[in-house]
Protein backbone atom coordinates (compact mmCIF):
# COMPACT_ATOMS: atom_id res chain seq x y z
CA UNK A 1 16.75 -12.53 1.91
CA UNK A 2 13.49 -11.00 0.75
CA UNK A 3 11.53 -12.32 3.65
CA UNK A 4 14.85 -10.52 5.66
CA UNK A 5 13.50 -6.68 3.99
CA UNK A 6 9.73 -7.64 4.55
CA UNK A 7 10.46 -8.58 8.55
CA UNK A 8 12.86 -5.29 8.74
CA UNK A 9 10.32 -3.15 7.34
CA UNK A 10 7.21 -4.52 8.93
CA UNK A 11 9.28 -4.06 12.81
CA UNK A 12 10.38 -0.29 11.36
CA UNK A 13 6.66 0.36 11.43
CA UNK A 14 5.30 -1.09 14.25
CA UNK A 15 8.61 0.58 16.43
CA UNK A 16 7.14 3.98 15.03
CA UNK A 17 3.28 3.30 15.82
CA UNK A 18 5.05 2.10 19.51
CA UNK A 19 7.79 4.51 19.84
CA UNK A 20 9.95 2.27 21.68
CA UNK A 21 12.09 -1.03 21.18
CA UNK A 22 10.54 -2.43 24.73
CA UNK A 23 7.01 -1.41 23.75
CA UNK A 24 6.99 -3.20 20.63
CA UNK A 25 7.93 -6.37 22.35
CA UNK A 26 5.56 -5.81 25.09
CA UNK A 27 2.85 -4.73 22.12
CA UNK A 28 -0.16 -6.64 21.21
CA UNK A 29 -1.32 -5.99 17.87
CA UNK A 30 -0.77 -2.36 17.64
CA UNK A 31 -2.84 -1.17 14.35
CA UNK A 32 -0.90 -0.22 11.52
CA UNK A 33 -2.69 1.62 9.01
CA UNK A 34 -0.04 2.42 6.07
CA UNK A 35 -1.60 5.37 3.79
CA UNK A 36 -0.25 6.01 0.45
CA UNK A 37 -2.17 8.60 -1.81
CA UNK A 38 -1.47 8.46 -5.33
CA UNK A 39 -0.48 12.41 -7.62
CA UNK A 40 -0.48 14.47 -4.07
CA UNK A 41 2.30 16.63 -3.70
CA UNK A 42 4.71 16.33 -0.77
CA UNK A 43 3.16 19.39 0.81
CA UNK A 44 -0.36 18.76 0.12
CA UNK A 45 -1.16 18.60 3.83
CA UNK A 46 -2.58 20.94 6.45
CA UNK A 47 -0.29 19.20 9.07
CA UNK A 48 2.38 20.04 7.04
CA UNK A 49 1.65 23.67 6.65
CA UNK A 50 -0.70 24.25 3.40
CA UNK A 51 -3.21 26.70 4.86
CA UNK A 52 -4.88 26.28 0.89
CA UNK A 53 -6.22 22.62 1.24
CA UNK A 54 -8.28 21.55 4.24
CA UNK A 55 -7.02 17.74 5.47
CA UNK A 56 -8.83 17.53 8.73
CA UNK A 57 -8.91 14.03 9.19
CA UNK A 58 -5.34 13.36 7.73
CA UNK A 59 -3.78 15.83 10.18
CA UNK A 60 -5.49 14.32 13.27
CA UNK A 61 -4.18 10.43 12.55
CA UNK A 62 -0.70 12.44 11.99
CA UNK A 63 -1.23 14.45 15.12
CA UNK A 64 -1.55 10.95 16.95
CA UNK A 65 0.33 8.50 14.91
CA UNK A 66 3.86 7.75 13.34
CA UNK A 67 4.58 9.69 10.05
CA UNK A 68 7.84 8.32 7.63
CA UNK A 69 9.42 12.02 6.66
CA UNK A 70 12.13 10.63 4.92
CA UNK A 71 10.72 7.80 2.92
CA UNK A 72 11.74 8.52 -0.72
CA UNK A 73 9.38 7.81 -3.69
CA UNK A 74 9.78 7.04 -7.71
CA UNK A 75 8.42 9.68 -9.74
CA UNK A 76 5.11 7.02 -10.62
CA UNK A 77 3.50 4.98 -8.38
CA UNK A 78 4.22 1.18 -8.74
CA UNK A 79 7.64 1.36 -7.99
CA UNK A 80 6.95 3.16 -4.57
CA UNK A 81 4.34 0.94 -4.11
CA UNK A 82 6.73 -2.12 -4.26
CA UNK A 83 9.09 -0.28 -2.40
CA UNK A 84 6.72 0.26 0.72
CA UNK A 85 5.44 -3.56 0.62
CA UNK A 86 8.30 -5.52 0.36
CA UNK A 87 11.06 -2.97 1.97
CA UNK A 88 13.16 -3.37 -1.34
CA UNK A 89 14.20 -1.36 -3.73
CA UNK A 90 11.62 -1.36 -6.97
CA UNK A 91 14.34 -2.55 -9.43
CA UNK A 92 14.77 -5.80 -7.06
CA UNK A 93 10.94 -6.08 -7.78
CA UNK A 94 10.15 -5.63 -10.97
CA UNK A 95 7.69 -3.31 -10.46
CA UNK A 96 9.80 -0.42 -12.34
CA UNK A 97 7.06 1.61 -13.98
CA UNK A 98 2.96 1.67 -14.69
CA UNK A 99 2.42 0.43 -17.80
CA UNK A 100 3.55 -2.75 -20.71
CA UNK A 101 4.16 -5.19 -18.02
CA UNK A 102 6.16 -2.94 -15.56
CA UNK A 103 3.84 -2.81 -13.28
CA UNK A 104 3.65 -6.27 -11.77
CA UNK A 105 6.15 -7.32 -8.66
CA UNK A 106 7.49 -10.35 -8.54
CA UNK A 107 5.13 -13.26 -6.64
CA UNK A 108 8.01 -14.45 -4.84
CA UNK A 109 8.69 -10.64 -3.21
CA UNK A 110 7.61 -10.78 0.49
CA UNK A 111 4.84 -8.28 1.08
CA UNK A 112 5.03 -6.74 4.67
CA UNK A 113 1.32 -8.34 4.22
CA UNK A 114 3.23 -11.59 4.60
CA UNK A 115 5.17 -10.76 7.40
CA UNK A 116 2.23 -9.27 9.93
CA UNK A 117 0.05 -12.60 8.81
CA UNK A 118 1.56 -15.17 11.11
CA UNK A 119 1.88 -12.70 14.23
CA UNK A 120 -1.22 -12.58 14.64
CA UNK A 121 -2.28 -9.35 12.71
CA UNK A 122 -5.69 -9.08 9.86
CA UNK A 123 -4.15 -7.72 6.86
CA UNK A 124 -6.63 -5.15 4.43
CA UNK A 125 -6.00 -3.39 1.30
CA UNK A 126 -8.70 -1.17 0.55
CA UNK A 127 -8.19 1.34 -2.89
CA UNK A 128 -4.90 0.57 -5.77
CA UNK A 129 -2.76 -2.69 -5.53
CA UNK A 130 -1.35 -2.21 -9.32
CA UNK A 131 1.41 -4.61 -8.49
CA UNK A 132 -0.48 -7.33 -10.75
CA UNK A 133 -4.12 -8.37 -11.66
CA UNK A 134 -3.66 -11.90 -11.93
CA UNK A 135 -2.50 -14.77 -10.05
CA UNK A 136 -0.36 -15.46 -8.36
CA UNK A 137 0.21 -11.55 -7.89
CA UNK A 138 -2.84 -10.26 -6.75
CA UNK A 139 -3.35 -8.39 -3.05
CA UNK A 140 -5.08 -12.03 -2.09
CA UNK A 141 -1.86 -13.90 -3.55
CA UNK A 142 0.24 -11.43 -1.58
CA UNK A 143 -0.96 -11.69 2.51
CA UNK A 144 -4.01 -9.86 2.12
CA UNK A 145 -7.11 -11.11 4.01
CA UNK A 146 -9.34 -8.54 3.11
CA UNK A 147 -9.11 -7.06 -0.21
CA UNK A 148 -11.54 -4.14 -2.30
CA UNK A 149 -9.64 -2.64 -4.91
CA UNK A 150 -9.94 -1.64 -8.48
CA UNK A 151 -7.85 -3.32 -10.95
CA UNK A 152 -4.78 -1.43 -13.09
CA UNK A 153 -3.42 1.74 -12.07
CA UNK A 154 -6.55 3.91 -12.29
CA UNK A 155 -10.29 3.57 -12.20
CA UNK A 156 -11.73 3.72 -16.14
CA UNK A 157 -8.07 2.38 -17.69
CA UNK A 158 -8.14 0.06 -19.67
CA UNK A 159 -7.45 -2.71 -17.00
CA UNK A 160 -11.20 -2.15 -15.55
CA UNK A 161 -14.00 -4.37 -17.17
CA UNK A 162 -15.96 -2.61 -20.25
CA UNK A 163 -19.09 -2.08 -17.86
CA UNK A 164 -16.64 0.27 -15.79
CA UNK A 165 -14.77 2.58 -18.48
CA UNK A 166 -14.59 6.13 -17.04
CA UNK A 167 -17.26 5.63 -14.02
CA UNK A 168 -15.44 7.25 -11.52
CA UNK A 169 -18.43 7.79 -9.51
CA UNK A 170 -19.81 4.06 -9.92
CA UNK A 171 -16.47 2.15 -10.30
CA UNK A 172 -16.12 -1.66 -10.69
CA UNK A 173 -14.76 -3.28 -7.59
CA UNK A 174 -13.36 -6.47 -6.90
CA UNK A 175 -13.27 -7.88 -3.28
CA UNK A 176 -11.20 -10.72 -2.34
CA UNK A 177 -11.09 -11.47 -6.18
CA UNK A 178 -14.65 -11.43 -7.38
CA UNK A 179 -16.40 -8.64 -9.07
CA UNK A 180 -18.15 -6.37 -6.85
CA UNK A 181 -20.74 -3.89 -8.18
């Protein structure tokens, strides 16, 4: 059943990036790039309508790509993380919140990671996985190919290495796993 959510959701967004059912099976790796930005508001955009904060780049890739309007999210992060991975709701998870073990999804969940794998598609995650730190549910334990994140929810939280506490503008990286400075 969770690989069943995964497969939905992963088609869903390759059927917007194609716009049609016959293009998608026609379709030969179509790139998906999935964006999620972490304490933006919902109207933090120049494409939709803030004429305060320039987004330049953001509103060209929505000018010529596939936007979810109506893609609800938890008031913190992790949960709409796990939502948007596995195509399930958070609670099904157990990703729930960000902190005292609530922030790490169940290794058995299907990541859409999983799903675009075997067709054929490189899978990335570049930025925040906080959906676990160890094994087995690390981004690499999860479909990922290529992996650079930080660890935790936040660069300098407790979660990063001591070498890396509040360095926001030198943070401590780990790619595919292994510390990356």
């Amino acid at each position: 059943m969770r690989t069943f959510y995964a497969r939905c959701l992963a088609r869903l967004l390759l059927a917007l990036c194609l716009g049609s059912p016959a293009a998608l099976s026609a379709a030969q790796h179509t790139n998906v790039i999935l964006i999620m930005t972490d304490d933006q508001g919902g109207w933090d955009y120049g494409f939709l309508g803030n004429k305060i904060l320039n987004t330049p780049n953001l509103d060209k890739m929505a000018a010529g790509g596939a936007r979810m309007s109506r893609f609800y999210v938890s008031p913190v992060c992790t949960p709409t993380r796990a939502n948007l991975m596995t195509g399930r709701y958070n609670y099904r998870t157990r990703a729930i919140d960000t902190y005292i073990g609530r922030a790490m999804m169940e290794p058995e969940e299907v990541t859409i990671a999983e799903v675009l794998k075997p067709a054929g598609y490189r899978t990335g995650i570049f930025g925040k996985w906080h959906l676990g730190d160890s094994y087995p549910m690390r981004p690499q334990d999860q479909g990922f190919q290529e992996v650079l994140v930080h660890r935790g929810g936040g660069i300098g939280q407790p979660s990063d290495p001591p070498e890396g506490a509040g360095k926001y503008t030198d943070p401590v990286l780990f790619h595919n796993g292994e510390k990356n400075r």
